[in-house]
C-alpha atoms as a PDB file:
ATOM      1  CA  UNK A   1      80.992 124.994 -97.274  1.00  0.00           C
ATOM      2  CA  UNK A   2      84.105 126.038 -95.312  1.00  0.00           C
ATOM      3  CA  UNK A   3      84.050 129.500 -96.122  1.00  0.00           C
ATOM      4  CA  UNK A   4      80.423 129.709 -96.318  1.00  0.00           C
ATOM      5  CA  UNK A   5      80.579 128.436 -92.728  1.00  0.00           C
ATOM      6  CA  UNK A   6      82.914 131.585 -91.868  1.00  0.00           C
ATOM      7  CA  UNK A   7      80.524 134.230 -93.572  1.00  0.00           C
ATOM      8  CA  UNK A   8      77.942 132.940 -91.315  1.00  0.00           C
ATOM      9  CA  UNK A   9      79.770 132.937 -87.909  1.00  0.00           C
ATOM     10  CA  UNK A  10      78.388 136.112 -86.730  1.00  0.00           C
ATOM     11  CA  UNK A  11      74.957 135.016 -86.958  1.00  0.00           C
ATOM     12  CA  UNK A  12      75.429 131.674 -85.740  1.00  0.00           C
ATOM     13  CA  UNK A  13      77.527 132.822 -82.700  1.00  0.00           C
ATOM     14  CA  UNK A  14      74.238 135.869 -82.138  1.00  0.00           C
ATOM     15  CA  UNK A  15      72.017 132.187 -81.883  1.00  0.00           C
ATOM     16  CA  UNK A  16      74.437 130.194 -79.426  1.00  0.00           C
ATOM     17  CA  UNK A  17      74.514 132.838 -77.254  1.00  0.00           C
ATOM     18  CA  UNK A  18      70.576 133.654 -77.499  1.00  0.00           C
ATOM     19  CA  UNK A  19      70.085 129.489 -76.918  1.00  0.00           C
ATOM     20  CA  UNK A  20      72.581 129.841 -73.719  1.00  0.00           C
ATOM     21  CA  UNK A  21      70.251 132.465 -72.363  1.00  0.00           C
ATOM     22  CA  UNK A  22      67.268 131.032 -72.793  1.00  0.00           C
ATOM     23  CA  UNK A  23      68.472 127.091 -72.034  1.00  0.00           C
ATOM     24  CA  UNK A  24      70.034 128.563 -68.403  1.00  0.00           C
ATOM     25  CA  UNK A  25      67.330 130.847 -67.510  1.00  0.00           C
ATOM     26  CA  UNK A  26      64.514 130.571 -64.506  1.00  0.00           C
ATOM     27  CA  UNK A  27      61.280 129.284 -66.224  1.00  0.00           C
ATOM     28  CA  UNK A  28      59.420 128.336 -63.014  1.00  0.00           C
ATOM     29  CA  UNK A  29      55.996 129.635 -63.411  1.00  0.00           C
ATOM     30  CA  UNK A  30      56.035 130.142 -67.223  1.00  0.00           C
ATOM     31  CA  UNK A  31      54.421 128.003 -69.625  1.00  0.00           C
ATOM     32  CA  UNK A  32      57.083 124.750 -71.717  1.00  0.00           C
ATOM     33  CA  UNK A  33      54.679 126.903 -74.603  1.00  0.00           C
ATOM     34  CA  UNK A  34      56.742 129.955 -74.241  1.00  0.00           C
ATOM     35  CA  UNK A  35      59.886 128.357 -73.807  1.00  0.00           C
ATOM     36  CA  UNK A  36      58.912 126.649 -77.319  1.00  0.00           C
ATOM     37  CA  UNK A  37      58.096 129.406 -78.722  1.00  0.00           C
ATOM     38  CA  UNK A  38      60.575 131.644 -77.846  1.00  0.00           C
ATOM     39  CA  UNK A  39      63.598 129.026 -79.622  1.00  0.00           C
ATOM     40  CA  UNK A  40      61.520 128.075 -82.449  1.00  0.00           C
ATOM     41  CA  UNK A  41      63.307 127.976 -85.773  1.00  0.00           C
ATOM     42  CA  UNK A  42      61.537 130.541 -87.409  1.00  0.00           C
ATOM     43  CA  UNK A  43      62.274 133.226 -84.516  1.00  0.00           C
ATOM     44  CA  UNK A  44      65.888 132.010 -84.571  1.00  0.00           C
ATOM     45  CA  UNK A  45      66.036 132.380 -88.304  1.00  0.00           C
ATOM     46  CA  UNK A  46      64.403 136.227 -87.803  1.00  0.00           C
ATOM     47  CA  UNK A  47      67.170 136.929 -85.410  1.00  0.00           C
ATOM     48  CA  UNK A  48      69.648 135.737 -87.729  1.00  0.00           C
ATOM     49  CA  UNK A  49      68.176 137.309 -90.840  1.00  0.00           C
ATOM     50  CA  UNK A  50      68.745 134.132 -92.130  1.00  0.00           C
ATOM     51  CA  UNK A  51      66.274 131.716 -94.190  1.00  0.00           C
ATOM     52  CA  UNK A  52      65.565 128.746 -91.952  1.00  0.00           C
ATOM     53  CA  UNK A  53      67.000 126.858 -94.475  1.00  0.00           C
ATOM     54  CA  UNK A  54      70.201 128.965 -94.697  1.00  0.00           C
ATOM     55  CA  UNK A  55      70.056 128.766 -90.936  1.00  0.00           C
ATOM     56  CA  UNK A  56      69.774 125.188 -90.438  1.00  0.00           C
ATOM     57  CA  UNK A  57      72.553 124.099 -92.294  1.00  0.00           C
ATOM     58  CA  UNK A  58      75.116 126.915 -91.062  1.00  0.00           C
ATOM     59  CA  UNK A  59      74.246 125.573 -87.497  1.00  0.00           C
ATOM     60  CA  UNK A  60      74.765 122.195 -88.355  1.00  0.00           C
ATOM     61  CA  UNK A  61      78.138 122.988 -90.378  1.00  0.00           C
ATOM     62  CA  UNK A  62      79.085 125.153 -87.179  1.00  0.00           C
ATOM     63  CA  UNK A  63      78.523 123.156 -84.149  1.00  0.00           C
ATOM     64  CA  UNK A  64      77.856 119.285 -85.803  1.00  0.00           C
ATOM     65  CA  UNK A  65      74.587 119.261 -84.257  1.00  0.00           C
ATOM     66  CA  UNK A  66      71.161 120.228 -85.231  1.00  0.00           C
ATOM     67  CA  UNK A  67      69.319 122.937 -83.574  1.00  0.00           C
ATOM     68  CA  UNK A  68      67.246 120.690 -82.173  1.00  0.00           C
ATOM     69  CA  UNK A  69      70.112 118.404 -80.912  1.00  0.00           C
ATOM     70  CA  UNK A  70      71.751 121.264 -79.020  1.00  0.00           C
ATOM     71  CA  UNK A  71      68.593 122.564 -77.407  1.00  0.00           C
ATOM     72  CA  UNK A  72      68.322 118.882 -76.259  1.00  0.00           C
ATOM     73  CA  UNK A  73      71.426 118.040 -75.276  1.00  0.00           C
ATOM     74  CA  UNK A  74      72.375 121.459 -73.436  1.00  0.00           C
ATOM     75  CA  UNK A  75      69.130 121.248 -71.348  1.00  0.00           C
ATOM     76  CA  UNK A  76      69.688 118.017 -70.418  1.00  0.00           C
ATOM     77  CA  UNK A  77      73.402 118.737 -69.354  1.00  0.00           C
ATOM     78  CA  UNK A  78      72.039 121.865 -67.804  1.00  0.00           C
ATOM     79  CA  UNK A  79      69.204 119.618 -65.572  1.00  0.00           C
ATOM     80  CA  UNK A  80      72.387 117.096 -64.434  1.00  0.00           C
ATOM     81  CA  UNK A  81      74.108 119.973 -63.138  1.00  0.00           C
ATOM     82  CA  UNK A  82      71.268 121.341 -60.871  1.00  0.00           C
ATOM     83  CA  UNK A  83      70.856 117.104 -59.778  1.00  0.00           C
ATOM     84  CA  UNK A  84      74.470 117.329 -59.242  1.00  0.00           C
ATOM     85  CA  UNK A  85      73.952 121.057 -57.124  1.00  0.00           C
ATOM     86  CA  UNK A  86      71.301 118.916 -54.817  1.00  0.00           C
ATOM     87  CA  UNK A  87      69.821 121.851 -53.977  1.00  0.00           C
ATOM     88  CA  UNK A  88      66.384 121.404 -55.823  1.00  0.00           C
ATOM     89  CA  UNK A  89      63.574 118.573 -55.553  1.00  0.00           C
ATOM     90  CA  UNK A  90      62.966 116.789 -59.414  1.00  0.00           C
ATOM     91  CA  UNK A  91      60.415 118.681 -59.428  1.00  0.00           C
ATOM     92  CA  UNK A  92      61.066 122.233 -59.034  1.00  0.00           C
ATOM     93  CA  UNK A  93      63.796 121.147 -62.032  1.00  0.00           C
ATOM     94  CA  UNK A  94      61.115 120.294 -64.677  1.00  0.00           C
ATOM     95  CA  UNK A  95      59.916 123.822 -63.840  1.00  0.00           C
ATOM     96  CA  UNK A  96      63.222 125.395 -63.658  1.00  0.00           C
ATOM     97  CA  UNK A  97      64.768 124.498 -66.775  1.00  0.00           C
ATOM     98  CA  UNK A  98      60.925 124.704 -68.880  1.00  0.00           C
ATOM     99  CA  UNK A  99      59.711 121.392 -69.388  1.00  0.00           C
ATOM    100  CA  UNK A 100      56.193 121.100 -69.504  1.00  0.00           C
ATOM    101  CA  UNK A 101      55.988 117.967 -66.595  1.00  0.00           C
ATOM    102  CA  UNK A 102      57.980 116.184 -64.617  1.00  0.00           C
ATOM    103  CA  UNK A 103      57.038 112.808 -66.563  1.00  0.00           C
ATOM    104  CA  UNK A 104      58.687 114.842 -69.955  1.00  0.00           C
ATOM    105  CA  UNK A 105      61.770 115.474 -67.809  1.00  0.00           C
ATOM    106  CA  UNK A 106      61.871 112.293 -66.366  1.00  0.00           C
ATOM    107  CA  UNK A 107      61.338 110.458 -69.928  1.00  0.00           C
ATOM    108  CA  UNK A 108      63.865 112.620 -71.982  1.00  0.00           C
ATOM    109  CA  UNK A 109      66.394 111.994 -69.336  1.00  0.00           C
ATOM    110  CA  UNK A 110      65.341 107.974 -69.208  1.00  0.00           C
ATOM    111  CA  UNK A 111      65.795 108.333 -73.379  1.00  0.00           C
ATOM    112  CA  UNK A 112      68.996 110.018 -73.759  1.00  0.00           C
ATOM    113  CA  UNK A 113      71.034 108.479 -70.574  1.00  0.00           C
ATOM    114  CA  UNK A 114      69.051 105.065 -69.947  1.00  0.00           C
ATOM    115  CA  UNK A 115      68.696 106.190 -65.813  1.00  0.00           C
ATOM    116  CA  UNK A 116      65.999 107.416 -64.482  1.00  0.00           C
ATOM    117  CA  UNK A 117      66.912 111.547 -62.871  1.00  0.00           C
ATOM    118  CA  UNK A 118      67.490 109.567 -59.355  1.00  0.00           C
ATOM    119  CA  UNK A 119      69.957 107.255 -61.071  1.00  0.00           C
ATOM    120  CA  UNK A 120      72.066 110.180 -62.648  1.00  0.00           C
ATOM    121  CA  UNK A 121      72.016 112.446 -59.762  1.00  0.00           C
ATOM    122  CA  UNK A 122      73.728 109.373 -57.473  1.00  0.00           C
ATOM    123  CA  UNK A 123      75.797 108.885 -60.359  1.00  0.00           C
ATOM    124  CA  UNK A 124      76.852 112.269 -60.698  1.00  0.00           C
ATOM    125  CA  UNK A 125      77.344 112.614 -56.779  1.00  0.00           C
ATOM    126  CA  UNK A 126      79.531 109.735 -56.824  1.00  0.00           C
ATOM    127  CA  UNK A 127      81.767 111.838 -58.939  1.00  0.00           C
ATOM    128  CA  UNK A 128      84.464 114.315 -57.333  1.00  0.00           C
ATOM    129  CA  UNK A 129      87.422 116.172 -57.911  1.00  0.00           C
ATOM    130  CA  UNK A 130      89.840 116.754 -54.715  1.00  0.00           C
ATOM    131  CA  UNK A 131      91.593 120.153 -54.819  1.00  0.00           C
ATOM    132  CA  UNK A 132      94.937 119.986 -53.085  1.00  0.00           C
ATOM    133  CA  UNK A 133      95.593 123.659 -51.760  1.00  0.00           C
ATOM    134  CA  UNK A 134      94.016 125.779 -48.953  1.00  0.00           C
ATOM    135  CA  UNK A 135      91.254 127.748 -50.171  1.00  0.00           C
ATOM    136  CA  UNK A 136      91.366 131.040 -48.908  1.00  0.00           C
ATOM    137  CA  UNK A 137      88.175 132.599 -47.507  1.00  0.00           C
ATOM    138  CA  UNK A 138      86.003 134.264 -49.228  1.00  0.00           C
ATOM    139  CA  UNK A 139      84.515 137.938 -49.584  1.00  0.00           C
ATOM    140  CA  UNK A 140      81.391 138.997 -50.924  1.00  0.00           C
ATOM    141  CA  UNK A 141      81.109 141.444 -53.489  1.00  0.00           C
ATOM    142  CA  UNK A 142      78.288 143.705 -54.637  1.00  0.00           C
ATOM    143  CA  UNK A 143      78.833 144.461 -58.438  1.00  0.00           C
ATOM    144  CA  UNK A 144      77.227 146.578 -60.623  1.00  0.00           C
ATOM    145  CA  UNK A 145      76.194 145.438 -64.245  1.00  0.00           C
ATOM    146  CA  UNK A 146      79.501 145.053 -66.197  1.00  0.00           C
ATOM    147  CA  UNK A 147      79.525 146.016 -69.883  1.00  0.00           C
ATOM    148  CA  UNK A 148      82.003 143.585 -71.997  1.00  0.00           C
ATOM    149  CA  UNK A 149      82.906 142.128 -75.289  1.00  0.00           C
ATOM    150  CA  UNK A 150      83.394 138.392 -75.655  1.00  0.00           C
ATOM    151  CA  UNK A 151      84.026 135.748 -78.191  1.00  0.00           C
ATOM    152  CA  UNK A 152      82.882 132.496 -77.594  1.00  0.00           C
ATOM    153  CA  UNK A 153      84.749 129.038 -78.002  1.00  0.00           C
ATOM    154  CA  UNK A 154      83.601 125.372 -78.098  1.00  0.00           C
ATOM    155  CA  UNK A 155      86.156 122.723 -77.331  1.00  0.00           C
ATOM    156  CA  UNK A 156      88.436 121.468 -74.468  1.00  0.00           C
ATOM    157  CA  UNK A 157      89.179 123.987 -71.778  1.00  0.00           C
ATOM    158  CA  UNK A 158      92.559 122.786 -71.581  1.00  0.00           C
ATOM    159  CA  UNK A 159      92.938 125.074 -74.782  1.00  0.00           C
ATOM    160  CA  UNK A 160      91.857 128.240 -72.541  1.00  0.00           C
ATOM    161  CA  UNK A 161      95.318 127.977 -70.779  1.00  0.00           C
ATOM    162  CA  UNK A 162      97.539 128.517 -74.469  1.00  0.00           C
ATOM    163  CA  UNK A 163      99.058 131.741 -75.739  1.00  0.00           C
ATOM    164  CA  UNK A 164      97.319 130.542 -79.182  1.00  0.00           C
ATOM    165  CA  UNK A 165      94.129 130.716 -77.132  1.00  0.00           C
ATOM    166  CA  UNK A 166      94.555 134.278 -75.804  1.00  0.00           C
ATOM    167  CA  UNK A 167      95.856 135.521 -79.287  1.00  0.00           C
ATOM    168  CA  UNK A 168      92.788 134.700 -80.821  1.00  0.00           C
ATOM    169  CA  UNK A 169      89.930 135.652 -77.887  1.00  0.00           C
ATOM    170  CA  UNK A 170      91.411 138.410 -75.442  1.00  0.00           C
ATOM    171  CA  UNK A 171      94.380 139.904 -78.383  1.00  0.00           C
ATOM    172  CA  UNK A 172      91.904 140.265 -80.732  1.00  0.00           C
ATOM    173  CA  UNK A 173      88.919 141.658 -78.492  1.00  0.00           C
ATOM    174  CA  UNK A 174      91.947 144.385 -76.470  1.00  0.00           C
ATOM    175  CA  UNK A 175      92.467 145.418 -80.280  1.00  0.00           C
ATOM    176  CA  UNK A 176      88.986 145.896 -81.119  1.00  0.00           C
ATOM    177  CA  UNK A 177      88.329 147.630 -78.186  1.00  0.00           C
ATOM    178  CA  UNK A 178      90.920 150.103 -78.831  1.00  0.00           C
ATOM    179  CA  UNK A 179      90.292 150.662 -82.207  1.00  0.00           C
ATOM    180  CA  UNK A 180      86.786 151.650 -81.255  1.00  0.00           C
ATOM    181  CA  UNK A 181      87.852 153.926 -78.361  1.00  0.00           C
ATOM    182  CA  UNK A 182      85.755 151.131 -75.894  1.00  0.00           C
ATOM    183  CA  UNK A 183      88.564 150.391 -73.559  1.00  0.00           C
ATOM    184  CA  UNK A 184      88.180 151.500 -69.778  1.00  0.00           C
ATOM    185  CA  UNK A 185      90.751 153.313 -67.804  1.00  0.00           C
ATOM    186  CA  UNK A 186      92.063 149.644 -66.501  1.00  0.00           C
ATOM    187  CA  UNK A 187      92.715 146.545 -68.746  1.00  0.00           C
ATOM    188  CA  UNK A 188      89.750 144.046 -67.010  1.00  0.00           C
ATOM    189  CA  UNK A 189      89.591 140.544 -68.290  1.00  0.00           C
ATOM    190  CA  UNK A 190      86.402 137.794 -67.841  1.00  0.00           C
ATOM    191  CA  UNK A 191      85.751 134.522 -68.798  1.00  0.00           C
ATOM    192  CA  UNK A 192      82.340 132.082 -68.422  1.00  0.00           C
ATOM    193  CA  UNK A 193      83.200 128.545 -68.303  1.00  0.00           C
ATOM    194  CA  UNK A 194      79.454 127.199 -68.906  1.00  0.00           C
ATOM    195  CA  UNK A 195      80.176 123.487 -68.638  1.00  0.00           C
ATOM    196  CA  UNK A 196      80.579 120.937 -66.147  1.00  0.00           C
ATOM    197  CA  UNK A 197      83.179 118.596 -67.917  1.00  0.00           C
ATOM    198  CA  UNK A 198      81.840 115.562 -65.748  1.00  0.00           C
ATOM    199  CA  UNK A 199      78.900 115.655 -67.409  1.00  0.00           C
ATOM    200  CA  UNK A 200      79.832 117.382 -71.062  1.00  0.00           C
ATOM    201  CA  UNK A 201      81.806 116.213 -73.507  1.00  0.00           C
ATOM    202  CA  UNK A 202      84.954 118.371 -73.806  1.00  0.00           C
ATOM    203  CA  UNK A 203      84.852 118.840 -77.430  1.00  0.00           C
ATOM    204  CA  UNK A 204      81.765 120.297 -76.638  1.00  0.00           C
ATOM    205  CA  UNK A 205      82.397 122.741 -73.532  1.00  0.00           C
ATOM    206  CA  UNK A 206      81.043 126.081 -73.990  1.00  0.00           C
ATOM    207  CA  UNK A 207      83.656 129.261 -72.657  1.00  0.00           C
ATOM    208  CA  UNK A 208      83.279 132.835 -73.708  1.00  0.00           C
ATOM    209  CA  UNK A 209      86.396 135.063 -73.217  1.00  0.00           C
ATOM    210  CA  UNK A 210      85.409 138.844 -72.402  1.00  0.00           C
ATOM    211  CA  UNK A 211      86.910 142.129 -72.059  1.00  0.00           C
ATOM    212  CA  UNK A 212      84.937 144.890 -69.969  1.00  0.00           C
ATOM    213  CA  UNK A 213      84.314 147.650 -71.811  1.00  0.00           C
ATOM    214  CA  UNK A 214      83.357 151.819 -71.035  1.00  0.00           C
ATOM    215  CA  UNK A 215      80.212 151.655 -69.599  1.00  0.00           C
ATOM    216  CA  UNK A 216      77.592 153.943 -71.362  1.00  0.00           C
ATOM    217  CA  UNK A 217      78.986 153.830 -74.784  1.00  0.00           C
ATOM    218  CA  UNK A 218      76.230 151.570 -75.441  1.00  0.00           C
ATOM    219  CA  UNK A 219      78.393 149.937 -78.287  1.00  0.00           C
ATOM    220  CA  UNK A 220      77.111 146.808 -80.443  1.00  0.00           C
ATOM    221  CA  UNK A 221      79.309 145.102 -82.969  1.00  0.00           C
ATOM    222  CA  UNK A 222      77.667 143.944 -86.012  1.00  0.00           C
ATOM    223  CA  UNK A 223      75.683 140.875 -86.525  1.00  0.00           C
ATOM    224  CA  UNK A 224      77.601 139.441 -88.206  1.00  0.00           C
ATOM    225  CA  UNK A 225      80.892 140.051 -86.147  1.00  0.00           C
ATOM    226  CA  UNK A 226      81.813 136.799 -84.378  1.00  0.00           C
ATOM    227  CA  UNK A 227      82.726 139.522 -81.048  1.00  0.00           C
ATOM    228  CA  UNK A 228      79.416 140.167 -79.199  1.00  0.00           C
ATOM    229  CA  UNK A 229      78.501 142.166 -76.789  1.00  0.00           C
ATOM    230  CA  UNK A 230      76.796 142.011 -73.281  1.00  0.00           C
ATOM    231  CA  UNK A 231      76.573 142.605 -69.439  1.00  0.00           C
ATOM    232  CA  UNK A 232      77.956 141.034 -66.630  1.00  0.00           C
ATOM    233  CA  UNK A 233      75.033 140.731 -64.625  1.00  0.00           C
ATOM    234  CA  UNK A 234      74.595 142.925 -61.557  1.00  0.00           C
ATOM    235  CA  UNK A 235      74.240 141.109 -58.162  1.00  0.00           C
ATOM    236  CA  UNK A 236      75.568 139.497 -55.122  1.00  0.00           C
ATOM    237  CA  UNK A 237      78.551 137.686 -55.305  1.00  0.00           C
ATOM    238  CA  UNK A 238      81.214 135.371 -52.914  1.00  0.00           C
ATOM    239  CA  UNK A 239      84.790 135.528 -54.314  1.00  0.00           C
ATOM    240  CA  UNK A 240      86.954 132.774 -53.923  1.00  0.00           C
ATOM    241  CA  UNK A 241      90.405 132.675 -55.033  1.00  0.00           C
ATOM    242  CA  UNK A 242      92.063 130.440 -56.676  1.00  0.00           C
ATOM    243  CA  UNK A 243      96.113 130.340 -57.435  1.00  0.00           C
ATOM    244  CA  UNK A 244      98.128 127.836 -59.693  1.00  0.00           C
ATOM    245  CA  UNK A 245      97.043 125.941 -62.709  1.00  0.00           C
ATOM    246  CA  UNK A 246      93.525 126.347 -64.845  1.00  0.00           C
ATOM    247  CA  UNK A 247      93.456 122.835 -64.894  1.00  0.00           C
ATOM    248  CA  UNK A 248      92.440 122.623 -61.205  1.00  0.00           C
ATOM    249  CA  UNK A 249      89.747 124.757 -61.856  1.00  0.00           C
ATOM    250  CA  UNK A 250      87.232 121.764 -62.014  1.00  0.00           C
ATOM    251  CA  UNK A 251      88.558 120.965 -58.451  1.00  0.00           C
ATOM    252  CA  UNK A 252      88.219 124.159 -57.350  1.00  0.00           C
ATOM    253  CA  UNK A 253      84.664 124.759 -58.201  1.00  0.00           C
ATOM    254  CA  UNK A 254      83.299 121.736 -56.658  1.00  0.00           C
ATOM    255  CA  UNK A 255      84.596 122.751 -53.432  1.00  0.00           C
ATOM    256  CA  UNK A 256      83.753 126.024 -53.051  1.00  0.00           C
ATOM    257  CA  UNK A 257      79.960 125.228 -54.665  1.00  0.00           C
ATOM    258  CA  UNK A 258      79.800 123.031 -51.327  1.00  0.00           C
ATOM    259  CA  UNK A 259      81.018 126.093 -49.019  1.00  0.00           C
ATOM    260  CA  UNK A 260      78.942 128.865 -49.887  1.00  0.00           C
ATOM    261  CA  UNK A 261      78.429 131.627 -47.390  1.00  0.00           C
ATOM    262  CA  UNK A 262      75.776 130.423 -44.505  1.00  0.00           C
ATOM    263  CA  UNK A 263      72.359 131.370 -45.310  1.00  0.00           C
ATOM    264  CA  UNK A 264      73.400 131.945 -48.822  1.00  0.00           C
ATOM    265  CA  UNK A 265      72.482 129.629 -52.090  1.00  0.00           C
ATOM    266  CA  UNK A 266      73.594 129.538 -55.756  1.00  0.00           C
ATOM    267  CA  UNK A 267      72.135 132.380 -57.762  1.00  0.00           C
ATOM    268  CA  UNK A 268      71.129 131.530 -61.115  1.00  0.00           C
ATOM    269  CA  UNK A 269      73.344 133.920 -63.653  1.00  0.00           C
ATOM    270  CA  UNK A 270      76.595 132.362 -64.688  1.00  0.00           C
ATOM    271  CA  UNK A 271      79.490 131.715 -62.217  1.00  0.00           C
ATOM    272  CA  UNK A 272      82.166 134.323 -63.741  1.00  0.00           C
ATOM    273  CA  UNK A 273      85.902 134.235 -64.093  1.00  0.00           C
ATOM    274  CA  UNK A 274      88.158 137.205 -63.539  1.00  0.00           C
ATOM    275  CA  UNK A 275      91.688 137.009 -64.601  1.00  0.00           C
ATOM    276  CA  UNK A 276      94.351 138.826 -62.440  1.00  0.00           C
ATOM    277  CA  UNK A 277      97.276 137.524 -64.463  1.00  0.00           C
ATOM    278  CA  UNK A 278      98.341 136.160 -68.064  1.00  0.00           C
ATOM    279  CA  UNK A 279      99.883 132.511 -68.892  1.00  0.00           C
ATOM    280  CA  UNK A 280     101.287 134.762 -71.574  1.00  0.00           C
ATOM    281  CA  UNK A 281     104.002 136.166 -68.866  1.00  0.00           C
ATOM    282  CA  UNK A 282     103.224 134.348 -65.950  1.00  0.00           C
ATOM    283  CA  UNK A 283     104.353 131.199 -64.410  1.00  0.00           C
ATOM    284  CA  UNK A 284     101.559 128.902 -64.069  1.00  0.00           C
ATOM    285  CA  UNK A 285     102.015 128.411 -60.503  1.00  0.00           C
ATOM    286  CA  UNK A 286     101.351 131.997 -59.901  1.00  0.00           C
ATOM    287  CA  UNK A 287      98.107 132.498 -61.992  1.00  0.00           C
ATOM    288  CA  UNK A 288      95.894 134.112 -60.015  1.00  0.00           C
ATOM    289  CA  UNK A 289      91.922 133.128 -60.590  1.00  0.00           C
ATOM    290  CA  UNK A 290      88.832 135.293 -58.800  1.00  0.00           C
ATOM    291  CA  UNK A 291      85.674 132.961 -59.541  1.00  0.00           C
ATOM    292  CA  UNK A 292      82.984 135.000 -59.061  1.00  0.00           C
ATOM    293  CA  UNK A 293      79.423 132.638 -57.535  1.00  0.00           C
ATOM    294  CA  UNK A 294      75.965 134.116 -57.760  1.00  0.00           C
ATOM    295  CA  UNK A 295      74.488 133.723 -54.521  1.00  0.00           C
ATOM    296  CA  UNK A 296      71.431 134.687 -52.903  1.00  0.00           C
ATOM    297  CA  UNK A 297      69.443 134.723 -49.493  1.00  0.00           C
END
């Protein structure tokens, strides 16, 4: 099964990152049909060119959940964090996130954490991190779509921070990059952090460590390469900086998510990580983080 589970990792990784997508996208004013529809097994298994056999048990023997775990468990996790944000009424999350009703929302939620969505958002409030430094202020950035490569990880962020860790994500994407003459004028390193690790379990934190790329090569590693490619989305952004140790980066985001620019709110693409320095040669204390927020009037 192990190296059955390897053979399939391109695939599998192709169907995380399609289920990200589609579990973190706007659905207000489409139907919880479509949404259904568009993650069924059988499209998954097309995507794959997999059997939906083949595919069912490679997911499973990849992430130790079902498909239909996952979907459940990341939109759920998704939904806390936008009760956590507190920017949007129960309501416009059943919409958001696909569900058909807010009763479905409310019941899945009620089944899987015993609270009702009220209950969980004032326990999830309650939660907070205090981040000890001066933040420094911010600057907004207009950015054009940016082309990169990325593997993705599952497992404590912690990891993130190791040598081990960059060997295996940013090493091995600089050397396919350069082997396939992809590589921009200027070394440019990303990184998604998609989880909230008050509300998911580390073990099962999504990151994806990316490497921008040439833009019009229009380059697309093989399906079943485990390194993917994709755009940074294009958009408004506030930069905040933050300096010292990746392990206050949980400390760091809740603060700045409550001091976004004035008349400004939280986009809905992923918040983005850019990397201005390497644990590899630099001493923690002087890691320099840009976190890149989606906002938007």
């Amino acid at each position: 099964m192990n190296s059955n589970k390897s053979s399939y990792q391109g695939q599998i990784e192709t169907i995380l990152h399609y289920l990200n997508s589609m579990i973190q996208k706007n659905w207000t004013g489409k139907t919880a049909d479509e949404f259904n529809r568009l993650i069924s097994i059988p499209e998954l298994a097309k995507m794959a060119c997999m059997s939906v056999r083949n595919l069912q048990l490679m997911f499973k023997a990849y992430t130790s959940e079902t498909l239909h775990q996952y979907i459940i468990r990341t939109r759920m996790e998704y939904a806390q964090q936008l009760l956590k944000d507190n920017k949007k009424s129960i309501a416009e999350i059943y919409e958001y996130i696909g569900f058909a009703n807010q009763s479905a929302l409310n019941n899945t939620l009620q089944k899987k954490y015993n609270l009702t969505p009220r209950e969980l958002q004032k326990k999830l409030l309650e939660t907070s991190h205090t981040y000890p430094s001066y933040i420094s202020p911010y600057r907004i950035v207009e950015s054009e779509t940016i082309p990169v490569l990325f593997l993705s990880y599952i497992g404590n962020y912690d990891t993130c921070s190791t040598v081990a860790f960059e060997t295996y994500t940013w090493d091995c994407l600089y050397e396919y990059a350069k082997e396939n003459s992809l590589l921009p004028d200027k070394e440019d390193y990303w990184g998604i952090a998609y989880d909230d690790t008050d509300i998911t379990s580390l073990e099962k934190c999504r990151f994806y460590a990316c490497i921008a790329i040439q833009k019009g090569i229009g380059t697309n590693p093989p399906l079943t390469s485990p390194i993917k490619h994709m755009d940074l989305p294009q958009g408004t952004y506030a930069v905040y900086v933050h300096q010292g140790d990746y392990a206050l980066l949980d400390a760091f985001y809740e603060t700045i998510l409550k001091q976004l620019p004035q008349f400004y709110s939280l986009g809905e693409t992923p918040i983005l990580e850019h990397y201005l320095n390497s644990p590899t040669d630099t001493d923690v204390k002087e890691l320099l983080t840009e976190v890149w927020i989606p906002i938007v009037k």
